[in-house]
PDB file of N, CA and C in Angstrom:
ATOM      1  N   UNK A   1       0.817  -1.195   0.000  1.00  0.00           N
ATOM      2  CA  UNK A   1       0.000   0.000   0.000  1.00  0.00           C
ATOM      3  C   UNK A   1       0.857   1.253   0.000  1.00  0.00           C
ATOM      4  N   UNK A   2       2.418   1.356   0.543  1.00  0.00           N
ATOM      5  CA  UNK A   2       2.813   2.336   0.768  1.00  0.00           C
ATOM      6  C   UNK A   2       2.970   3.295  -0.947  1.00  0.00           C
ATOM      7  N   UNK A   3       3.602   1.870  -1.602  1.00  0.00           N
ATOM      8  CA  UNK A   3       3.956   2.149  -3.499  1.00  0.00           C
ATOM      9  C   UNK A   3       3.043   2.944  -3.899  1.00  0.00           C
ATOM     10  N   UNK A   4       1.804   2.703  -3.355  1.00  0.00           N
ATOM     11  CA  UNK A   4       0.102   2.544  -4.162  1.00  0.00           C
ATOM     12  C   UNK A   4       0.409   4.035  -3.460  1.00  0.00           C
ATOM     13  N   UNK A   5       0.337   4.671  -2.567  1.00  0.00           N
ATOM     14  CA  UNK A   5      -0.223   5.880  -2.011  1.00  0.00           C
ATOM     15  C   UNK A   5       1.218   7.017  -2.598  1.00  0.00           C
ATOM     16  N   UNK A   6       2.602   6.602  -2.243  1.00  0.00           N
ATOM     17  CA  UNK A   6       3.116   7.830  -2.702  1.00  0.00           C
ATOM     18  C   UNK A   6       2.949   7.483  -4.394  1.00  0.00           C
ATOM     19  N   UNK A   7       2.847   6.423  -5.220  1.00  0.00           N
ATOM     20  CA  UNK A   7       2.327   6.454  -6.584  1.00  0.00           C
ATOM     21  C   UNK A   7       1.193   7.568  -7.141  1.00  0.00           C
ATOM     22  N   UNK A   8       0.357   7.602  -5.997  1.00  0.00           N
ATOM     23  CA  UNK A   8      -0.876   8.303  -5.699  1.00  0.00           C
ATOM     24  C   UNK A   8      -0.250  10.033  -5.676  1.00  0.00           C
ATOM     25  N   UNK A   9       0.549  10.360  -5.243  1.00  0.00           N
ATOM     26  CA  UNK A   9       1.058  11.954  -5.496  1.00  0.00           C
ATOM     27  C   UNK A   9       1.289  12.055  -4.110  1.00  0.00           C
ATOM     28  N   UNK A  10       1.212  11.353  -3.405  1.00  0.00           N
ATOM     29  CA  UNK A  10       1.034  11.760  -1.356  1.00  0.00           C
ATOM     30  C   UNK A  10       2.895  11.729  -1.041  1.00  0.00           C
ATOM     31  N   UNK A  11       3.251  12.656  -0.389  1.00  0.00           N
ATOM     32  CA  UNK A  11       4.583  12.621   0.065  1.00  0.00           C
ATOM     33  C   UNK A  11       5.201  11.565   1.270  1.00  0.00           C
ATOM     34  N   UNK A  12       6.185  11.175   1.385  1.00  0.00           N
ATOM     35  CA  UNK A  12       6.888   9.733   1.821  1.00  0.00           C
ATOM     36  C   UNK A  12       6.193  10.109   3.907  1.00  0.00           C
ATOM     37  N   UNK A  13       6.535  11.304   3.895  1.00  0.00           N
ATOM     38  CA  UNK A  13       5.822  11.267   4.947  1.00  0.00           C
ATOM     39  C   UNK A  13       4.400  11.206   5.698  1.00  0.00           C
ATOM     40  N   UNK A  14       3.840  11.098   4.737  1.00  0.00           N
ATOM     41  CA  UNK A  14       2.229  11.349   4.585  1.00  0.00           C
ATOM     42  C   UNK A  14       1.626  10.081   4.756  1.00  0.00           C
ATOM     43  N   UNK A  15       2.824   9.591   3.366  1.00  0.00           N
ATOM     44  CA  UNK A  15       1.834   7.985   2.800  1.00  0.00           C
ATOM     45  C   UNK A  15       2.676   6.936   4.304  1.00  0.00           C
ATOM     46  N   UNK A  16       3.630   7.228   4.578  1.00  0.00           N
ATOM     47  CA  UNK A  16       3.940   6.432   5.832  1.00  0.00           C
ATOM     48  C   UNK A  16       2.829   6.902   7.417  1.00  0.00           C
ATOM     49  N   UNK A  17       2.401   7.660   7.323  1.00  0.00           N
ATOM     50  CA  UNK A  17       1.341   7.943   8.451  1.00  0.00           C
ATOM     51  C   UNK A  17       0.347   7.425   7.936  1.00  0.00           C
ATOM     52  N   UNK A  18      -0.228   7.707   6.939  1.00  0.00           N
ATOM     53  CA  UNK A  18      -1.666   7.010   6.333  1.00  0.00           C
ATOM     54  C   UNK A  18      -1.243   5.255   6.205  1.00  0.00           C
ATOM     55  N   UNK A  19      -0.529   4.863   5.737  1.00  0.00           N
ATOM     56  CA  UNK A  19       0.068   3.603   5.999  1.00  0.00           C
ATOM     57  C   UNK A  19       0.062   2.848   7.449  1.00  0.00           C
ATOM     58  N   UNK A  20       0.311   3.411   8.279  1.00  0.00           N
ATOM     59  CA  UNK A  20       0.309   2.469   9.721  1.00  0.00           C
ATOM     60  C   UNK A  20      -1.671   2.315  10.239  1.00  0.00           C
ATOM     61  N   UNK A  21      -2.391   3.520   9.608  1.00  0.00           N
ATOM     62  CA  UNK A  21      -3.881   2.733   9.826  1.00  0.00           C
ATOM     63  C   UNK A  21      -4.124   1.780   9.720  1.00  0.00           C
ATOM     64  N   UNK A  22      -3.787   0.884   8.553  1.00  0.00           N
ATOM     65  CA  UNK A  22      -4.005  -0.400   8.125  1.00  0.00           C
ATOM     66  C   UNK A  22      -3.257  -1.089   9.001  1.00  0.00           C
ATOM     67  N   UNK A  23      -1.821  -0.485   9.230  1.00  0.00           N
ATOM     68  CA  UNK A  23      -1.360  -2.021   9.966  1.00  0.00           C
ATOM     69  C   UNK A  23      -1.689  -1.870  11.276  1.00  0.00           C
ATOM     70  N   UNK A  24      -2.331  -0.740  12.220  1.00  0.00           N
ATOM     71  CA  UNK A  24      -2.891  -0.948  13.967  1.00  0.00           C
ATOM     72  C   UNK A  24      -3.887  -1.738  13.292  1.00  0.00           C
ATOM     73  N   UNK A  25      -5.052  -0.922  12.516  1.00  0.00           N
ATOM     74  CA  UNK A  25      -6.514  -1.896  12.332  1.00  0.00           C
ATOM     75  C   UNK A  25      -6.007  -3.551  11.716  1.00  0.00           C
ATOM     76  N   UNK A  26      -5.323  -3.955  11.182  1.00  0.00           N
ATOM     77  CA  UNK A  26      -5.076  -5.436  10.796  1.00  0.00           C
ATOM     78  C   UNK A  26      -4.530  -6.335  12.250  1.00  0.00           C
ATOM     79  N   UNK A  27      -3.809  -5.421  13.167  1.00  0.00           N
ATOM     80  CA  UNK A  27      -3.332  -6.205  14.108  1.00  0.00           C
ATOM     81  C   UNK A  27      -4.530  -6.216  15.314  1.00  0.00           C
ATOM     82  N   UNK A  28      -5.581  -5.241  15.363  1.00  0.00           N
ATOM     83  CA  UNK A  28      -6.659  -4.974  15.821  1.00  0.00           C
ATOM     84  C   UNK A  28      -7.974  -6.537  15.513  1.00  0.00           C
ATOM     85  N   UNK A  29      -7.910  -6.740  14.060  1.00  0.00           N
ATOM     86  CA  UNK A  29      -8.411  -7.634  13.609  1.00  0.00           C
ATOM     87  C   UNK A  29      -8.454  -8.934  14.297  1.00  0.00           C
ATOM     88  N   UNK A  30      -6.645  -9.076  13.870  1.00  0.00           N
ATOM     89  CA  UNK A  30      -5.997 -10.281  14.525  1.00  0.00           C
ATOM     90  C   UNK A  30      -6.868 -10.733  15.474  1.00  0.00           C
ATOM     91  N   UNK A  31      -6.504  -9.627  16.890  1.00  0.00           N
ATOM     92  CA  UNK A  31      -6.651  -9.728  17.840  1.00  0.00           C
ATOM     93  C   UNK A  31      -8.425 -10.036  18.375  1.00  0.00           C
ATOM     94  N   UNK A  32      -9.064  -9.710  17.262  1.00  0.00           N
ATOM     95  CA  UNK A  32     -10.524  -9.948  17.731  1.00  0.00           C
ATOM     96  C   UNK A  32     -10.905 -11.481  17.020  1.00  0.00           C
ATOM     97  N   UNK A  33     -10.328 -11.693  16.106  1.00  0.00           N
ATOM     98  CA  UNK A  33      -9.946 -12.845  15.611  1.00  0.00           C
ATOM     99  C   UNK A  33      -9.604 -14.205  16.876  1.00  0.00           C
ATOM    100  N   UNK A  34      -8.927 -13.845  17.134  1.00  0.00           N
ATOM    101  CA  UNK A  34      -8.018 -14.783  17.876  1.00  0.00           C
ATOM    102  C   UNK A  34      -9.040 -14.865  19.316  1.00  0.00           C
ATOM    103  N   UNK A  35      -9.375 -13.754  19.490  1.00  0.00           N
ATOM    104  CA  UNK A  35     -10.821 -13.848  20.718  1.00  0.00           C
ATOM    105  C   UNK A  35     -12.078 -14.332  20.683  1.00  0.00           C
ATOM    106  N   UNK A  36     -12.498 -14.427  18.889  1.00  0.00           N
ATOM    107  CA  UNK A  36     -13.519 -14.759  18.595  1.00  0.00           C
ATOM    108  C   UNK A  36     -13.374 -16.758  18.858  1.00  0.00           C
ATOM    109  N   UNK A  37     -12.032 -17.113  18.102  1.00  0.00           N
ATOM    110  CA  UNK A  37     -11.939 -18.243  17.893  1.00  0.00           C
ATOM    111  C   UNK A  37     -11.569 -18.807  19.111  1.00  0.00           C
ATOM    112  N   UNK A  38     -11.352 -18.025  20.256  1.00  0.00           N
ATOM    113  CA  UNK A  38     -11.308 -18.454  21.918  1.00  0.00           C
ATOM    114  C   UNK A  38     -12.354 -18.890  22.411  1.00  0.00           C
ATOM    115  N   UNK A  39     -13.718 -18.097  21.892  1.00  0.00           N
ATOM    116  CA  UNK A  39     -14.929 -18.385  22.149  1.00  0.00           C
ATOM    117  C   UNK A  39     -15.732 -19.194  21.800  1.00  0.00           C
ATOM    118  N   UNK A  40     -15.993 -19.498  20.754  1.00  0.00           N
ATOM    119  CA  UNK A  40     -16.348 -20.601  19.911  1.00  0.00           C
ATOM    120  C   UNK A  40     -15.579 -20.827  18.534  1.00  0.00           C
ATOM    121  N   UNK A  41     -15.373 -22.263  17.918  1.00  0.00           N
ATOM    122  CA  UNK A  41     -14.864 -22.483  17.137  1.00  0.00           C
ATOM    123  C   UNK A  41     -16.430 -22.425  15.630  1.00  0.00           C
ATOM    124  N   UNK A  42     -16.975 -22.296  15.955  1.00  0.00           N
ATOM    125  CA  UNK A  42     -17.978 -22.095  14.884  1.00  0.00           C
ATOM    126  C   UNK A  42     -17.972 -20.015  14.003  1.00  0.00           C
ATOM    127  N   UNK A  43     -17.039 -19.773  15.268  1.00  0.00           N
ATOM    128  CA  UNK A  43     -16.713 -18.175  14.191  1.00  0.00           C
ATOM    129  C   UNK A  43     -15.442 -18.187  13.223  1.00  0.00           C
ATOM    130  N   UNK A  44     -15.088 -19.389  12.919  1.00  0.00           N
ATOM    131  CA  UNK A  44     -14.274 -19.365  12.237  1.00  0.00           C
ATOM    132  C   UNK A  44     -14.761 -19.046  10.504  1.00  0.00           C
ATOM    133  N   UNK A  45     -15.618 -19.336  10.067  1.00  0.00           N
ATOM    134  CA  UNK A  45     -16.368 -19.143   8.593  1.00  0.00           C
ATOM    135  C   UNK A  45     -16.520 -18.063   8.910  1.00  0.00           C
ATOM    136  N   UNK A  46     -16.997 -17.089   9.656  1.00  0.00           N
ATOM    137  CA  UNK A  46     -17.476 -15.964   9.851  1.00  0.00           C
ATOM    138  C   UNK A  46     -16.163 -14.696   9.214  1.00  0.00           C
ATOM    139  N   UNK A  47     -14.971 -15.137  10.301  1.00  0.00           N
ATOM    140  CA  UNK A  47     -13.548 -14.760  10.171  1.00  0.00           C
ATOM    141  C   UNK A  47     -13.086 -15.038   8.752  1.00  0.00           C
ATOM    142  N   UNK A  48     -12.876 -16.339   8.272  1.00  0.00           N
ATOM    143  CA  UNK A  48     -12.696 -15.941   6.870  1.00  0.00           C
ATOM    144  C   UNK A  48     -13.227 -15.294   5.889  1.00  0.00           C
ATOM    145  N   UNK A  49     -14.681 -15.719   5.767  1.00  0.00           N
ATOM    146  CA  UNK A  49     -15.277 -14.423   4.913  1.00  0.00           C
ATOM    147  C   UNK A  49     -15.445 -12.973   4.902  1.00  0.00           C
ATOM    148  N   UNK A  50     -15.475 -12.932   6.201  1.00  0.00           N
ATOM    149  CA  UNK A  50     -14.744 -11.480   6.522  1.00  0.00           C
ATOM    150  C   UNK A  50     -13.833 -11.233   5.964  1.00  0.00           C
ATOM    151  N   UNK A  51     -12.784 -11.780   6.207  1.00  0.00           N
ATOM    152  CA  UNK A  51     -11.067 -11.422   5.859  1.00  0.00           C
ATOM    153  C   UNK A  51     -10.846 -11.669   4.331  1.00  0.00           C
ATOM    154  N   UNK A  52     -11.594 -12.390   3.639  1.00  0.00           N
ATOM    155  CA  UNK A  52     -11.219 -12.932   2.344  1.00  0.00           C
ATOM    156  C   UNK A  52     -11.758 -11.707   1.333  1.00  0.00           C
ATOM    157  N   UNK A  53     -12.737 -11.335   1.929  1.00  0.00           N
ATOM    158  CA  UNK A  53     -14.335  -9.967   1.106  1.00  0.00           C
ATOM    159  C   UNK A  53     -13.088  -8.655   1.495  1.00  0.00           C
ATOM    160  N   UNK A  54     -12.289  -8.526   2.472  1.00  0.00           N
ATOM    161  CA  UNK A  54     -11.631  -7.306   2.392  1.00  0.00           C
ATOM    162  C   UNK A  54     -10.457  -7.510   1.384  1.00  0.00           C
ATOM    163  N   UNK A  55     -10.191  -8.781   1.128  1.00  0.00           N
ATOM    164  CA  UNK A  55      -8.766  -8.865   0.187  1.00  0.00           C
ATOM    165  C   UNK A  55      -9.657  -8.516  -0.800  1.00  0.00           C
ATOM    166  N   UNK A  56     -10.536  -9.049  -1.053  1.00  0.00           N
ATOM    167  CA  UNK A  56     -10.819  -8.910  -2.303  1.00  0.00           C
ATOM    168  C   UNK A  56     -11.511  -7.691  -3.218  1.00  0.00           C
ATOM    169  N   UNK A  57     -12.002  -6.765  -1.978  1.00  0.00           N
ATOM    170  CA  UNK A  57     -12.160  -5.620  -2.100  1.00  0.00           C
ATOM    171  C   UNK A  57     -11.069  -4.867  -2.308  1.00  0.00           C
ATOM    172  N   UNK A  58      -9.707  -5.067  -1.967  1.00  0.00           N
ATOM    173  CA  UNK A  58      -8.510  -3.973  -1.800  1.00  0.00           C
ATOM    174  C   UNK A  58      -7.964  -4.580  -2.995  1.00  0.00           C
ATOM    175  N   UNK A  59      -8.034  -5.709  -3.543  1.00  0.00           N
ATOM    176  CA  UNK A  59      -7.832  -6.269  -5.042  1.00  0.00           C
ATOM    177  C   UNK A  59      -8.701  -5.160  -5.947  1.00  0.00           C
ATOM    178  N   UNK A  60      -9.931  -6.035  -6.095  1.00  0.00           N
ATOM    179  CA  UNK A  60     -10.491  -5.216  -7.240  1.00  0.00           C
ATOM    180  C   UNK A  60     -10.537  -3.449  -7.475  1.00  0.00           C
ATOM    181  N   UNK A  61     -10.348  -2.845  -6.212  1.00  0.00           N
ATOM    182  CA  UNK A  61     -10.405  -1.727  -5.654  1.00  0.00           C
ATOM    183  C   UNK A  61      -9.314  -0.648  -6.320  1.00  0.00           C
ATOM    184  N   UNK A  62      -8.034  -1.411  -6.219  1.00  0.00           N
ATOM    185  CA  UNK A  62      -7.297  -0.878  -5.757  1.00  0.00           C
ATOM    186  C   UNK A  62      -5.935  -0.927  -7.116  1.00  0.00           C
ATOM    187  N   UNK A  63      -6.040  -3.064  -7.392  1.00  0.00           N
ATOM    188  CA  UNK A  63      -4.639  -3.309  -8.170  1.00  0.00           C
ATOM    189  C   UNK A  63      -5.757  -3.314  -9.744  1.00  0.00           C
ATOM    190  N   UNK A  64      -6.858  -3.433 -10.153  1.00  0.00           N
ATOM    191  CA  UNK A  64      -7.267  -4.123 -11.279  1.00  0.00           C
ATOM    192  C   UNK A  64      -7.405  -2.440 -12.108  1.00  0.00           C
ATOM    193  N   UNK A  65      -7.510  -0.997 -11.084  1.00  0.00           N
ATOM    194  CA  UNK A  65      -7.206  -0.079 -12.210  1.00  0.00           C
ATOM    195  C   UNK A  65      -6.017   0.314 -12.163  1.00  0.00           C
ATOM    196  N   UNK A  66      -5.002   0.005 -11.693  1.00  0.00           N
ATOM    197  CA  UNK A  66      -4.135  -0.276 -11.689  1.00  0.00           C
ATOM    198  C   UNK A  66      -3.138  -1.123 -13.006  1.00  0.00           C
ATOM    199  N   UNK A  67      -3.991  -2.123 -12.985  1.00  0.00           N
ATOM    200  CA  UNK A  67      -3.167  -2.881 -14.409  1.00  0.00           C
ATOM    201  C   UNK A  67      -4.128  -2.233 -15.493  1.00  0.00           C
ATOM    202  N   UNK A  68      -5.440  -2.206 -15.427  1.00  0.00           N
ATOM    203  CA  UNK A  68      -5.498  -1.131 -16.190  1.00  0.00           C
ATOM    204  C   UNK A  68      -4.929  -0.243 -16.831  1.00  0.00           C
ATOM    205  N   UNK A  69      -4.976   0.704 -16.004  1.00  0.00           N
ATOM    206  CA  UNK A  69      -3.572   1.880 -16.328  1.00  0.00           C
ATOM    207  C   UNK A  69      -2.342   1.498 -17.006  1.00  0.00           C
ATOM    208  N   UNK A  70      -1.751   0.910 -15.869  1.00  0.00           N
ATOM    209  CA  UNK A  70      -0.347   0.048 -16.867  1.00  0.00           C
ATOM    210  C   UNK A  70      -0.474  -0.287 -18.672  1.00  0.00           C
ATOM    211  N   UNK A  71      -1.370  -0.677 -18.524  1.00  0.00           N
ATOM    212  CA  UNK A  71      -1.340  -1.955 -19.886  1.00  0.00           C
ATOM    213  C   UNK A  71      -1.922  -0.570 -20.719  1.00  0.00           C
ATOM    214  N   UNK A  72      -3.133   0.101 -20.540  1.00  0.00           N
ATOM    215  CA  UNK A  72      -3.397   1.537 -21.475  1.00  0.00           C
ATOM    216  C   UNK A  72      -1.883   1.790 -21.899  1.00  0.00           C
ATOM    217  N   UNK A  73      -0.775   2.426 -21.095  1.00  0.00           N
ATOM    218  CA  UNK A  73       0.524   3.440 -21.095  1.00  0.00           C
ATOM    219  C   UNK A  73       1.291   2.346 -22.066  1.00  0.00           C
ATOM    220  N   UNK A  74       1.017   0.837 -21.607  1.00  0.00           N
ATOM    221  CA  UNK A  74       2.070   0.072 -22.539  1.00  0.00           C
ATOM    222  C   UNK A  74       0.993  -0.316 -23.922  1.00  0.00           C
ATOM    223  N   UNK A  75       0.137   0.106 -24.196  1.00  0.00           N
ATOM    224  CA  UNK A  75      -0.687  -0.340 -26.037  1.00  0.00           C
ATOM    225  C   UNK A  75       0.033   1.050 -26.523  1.00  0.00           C
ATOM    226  N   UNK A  76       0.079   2.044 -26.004  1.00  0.00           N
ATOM    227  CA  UNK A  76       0.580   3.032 -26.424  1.00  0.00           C
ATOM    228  C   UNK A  76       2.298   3.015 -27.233  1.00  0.00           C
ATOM    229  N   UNK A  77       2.604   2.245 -26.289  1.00  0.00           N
ATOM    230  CA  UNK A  77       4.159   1.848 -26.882  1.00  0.00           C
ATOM    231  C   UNK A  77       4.314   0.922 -27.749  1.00  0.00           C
ATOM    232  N   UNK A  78       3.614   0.044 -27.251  1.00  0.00           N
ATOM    233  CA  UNK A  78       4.164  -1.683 -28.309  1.00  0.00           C
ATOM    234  C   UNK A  78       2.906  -2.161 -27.825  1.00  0.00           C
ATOM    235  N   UNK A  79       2.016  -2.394 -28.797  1.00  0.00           N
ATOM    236  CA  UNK A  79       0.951  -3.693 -28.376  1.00  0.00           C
ATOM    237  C   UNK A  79       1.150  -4.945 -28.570  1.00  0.00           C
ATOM    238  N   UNK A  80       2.359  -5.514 -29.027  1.00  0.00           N
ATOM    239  CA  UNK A  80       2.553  -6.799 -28.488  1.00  0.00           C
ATOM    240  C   UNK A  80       3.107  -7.086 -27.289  1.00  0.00           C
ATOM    241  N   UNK A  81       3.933  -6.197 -27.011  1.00  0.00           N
ATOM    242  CA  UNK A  81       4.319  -6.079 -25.609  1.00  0.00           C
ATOM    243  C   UNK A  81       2.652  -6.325 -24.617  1.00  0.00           C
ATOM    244  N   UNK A  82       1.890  -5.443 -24.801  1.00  0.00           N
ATOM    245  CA  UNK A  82       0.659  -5.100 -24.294  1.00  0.00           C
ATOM    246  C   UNK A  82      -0.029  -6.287 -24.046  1.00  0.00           C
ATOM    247  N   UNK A  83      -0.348  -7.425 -24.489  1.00  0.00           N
ATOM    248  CA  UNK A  83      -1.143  -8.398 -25.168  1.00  0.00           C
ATOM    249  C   UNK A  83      -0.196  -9.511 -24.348  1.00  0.00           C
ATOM    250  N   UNK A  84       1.065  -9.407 -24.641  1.00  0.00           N
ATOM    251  CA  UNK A  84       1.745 -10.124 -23.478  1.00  0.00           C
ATOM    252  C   UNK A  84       1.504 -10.167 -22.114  1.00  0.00           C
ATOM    253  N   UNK A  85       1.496  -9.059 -22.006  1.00  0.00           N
ATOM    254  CA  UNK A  85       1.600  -8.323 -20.223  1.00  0.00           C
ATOM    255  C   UNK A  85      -0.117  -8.702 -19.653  1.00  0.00           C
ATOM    256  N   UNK A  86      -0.989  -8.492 -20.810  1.00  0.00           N
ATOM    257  CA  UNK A  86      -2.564  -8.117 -20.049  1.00  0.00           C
ATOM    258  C   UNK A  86      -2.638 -10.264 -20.275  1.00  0.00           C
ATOM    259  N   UNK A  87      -1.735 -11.114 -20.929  1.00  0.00           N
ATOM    260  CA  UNK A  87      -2.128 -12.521 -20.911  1.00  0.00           C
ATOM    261  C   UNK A  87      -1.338 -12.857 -19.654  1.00  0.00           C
ATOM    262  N   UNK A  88      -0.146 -12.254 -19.136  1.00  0.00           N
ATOM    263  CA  UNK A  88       0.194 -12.737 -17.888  1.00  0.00           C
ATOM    264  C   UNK A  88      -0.085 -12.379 -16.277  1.00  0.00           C
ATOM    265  N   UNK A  89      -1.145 -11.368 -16.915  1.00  0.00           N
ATOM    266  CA  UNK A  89      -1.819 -10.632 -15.426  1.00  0.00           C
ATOM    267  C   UNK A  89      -3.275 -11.800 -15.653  1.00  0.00           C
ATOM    268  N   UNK A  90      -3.600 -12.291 -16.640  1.00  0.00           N
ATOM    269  CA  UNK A  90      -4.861 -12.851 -16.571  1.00  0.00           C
ATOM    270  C   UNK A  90      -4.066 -14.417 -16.402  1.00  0.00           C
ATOM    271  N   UNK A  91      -3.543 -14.641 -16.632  1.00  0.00           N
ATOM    272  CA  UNK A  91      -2.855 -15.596 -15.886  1.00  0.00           C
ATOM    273  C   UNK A  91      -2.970 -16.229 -14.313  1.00  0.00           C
ATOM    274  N   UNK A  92      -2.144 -14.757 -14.031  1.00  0.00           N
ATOM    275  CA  UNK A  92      -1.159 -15.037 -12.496  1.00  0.00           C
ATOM    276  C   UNK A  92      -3.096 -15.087 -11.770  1.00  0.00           C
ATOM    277  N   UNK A  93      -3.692 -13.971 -12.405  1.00  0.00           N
ATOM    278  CA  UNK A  93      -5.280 -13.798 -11.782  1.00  0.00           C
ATOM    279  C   UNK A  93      -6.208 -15.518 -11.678  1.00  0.00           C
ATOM    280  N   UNK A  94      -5.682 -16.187 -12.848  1.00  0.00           N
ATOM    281  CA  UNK A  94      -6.688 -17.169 -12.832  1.00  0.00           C
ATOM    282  C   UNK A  94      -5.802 -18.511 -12.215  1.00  0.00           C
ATOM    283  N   UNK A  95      -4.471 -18.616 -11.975  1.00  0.00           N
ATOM    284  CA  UNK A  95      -3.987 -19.043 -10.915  1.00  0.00           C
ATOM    285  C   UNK A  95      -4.278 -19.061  -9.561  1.00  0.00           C
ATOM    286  N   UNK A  96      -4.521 -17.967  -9.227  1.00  0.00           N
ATOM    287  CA  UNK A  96      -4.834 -17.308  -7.895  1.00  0.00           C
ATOM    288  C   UNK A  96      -6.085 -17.761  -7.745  1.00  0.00           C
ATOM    289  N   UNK A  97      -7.174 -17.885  -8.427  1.00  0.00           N
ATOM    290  CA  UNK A  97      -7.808 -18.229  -8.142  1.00  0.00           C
ATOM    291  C   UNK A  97      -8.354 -20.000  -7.967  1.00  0.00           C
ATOM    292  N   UNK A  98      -8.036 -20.301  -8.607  1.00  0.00           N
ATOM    293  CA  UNK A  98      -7.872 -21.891  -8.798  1.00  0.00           C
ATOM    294  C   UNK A  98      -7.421 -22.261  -7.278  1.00  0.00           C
ATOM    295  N   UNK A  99      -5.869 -21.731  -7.270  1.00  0.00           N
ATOM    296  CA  UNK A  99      -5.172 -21.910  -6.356  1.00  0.00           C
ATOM    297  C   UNK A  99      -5.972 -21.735  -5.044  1.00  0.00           C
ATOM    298  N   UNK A 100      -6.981 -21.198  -4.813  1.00  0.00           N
ATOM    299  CA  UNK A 100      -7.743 -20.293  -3.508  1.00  0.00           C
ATOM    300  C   UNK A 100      -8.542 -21.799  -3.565  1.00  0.00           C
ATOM    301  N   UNK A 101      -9.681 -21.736  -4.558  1.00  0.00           N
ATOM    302  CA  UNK A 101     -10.374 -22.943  -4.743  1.00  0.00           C
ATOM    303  C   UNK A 101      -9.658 -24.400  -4.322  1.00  0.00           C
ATOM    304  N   UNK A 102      -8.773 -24.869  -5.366  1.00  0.00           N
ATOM    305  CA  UNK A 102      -7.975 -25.949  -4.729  1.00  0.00           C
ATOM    306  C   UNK A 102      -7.770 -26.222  -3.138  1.00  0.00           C
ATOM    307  N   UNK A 103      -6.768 -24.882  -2.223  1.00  0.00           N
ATOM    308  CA  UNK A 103      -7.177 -24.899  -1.130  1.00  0.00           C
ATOM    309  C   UNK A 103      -8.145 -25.123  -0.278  1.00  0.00           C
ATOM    310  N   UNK A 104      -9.520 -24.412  -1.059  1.00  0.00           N
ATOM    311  CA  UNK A 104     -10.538 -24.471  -0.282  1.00  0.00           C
ATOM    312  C   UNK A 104     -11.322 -25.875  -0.251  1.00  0.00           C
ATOM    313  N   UNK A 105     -10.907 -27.011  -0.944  1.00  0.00           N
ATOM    314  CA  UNK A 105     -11.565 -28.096  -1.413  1.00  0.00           C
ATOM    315  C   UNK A 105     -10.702 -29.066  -0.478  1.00  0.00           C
ATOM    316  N   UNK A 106      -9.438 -29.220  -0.834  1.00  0.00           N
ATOM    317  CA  UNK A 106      -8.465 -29.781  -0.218  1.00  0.00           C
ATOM    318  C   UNK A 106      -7.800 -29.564   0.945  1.00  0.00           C
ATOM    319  N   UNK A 107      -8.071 -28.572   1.401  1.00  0.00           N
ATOM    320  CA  UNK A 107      -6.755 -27.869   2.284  1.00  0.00           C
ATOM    321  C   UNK A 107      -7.297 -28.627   3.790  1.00  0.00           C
ATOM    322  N   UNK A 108      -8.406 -29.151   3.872  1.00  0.00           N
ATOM    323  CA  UNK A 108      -8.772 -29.700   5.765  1.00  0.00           C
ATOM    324  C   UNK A 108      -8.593 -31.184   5.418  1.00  0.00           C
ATOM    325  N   UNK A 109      -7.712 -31.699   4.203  1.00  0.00           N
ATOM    326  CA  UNK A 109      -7.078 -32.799   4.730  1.00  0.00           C
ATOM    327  C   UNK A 109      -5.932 -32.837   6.289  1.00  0.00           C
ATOM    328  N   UNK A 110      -6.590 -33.691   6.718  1.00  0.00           N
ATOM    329  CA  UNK A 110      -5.650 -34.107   8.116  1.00  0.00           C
ATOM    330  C   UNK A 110      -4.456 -35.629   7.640  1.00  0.00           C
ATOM    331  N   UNK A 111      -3.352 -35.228   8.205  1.00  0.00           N
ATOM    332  CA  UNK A 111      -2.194 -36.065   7.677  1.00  0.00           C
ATOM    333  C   UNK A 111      -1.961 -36.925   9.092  1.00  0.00           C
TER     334      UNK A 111
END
């Protein structure tokens, strides 16, 4: 986030103060996290979908106009370059997701 904010025009001192919100509130999280799952083990679905809906909000939010942008500045230069770059972001994207799925199917094997 820090890249993302002085990228944003915000000065190194700025985007490092606006920067530590996220990390008290994430360790804040944790911590209610870790209290919830003290209490009952049935808030655990609760906790991930929580936590998974904010990644995925600060994803779509945040990196997808983002490559956007990018890939506009690079058709401008070379569109094969372009066509490259927007097949390996849809890539690494449909990895990631598989990869999430796979986990989510497999991952409560006990060894």
């Amino acid at each position: 986030t820090l890249a993302i904010l002085i990228n944003s025009g915000l000065g190194f001192r700025r985007a490092m103060l606006y920067n530590l919100i996220p990390i008290f509130l994430s360790y804040l999280g944790f911590v209610c996290g870790v209290l919830l799952d003290n209490v009952d083990e049935g808030y655990d679905d609760y906790i991930f979908s929580v936590s998974s809906g904010m990644y995925l909000y600060i994803f779509l939010g945040t990196l997808i106009p983002e490559i956007r942008d990018s890939c506009n500045e690079l058709m401008k230069v070379n569109m094969a370059e372009s066509l490259l770059v927007t097949f390996l972001q849809f890539l690494g994207i449909t990895f990631g997701i598989c990869f999430m799925f796979y986990m989510s199917t497999v991952g409560d094997v006990e060894l």
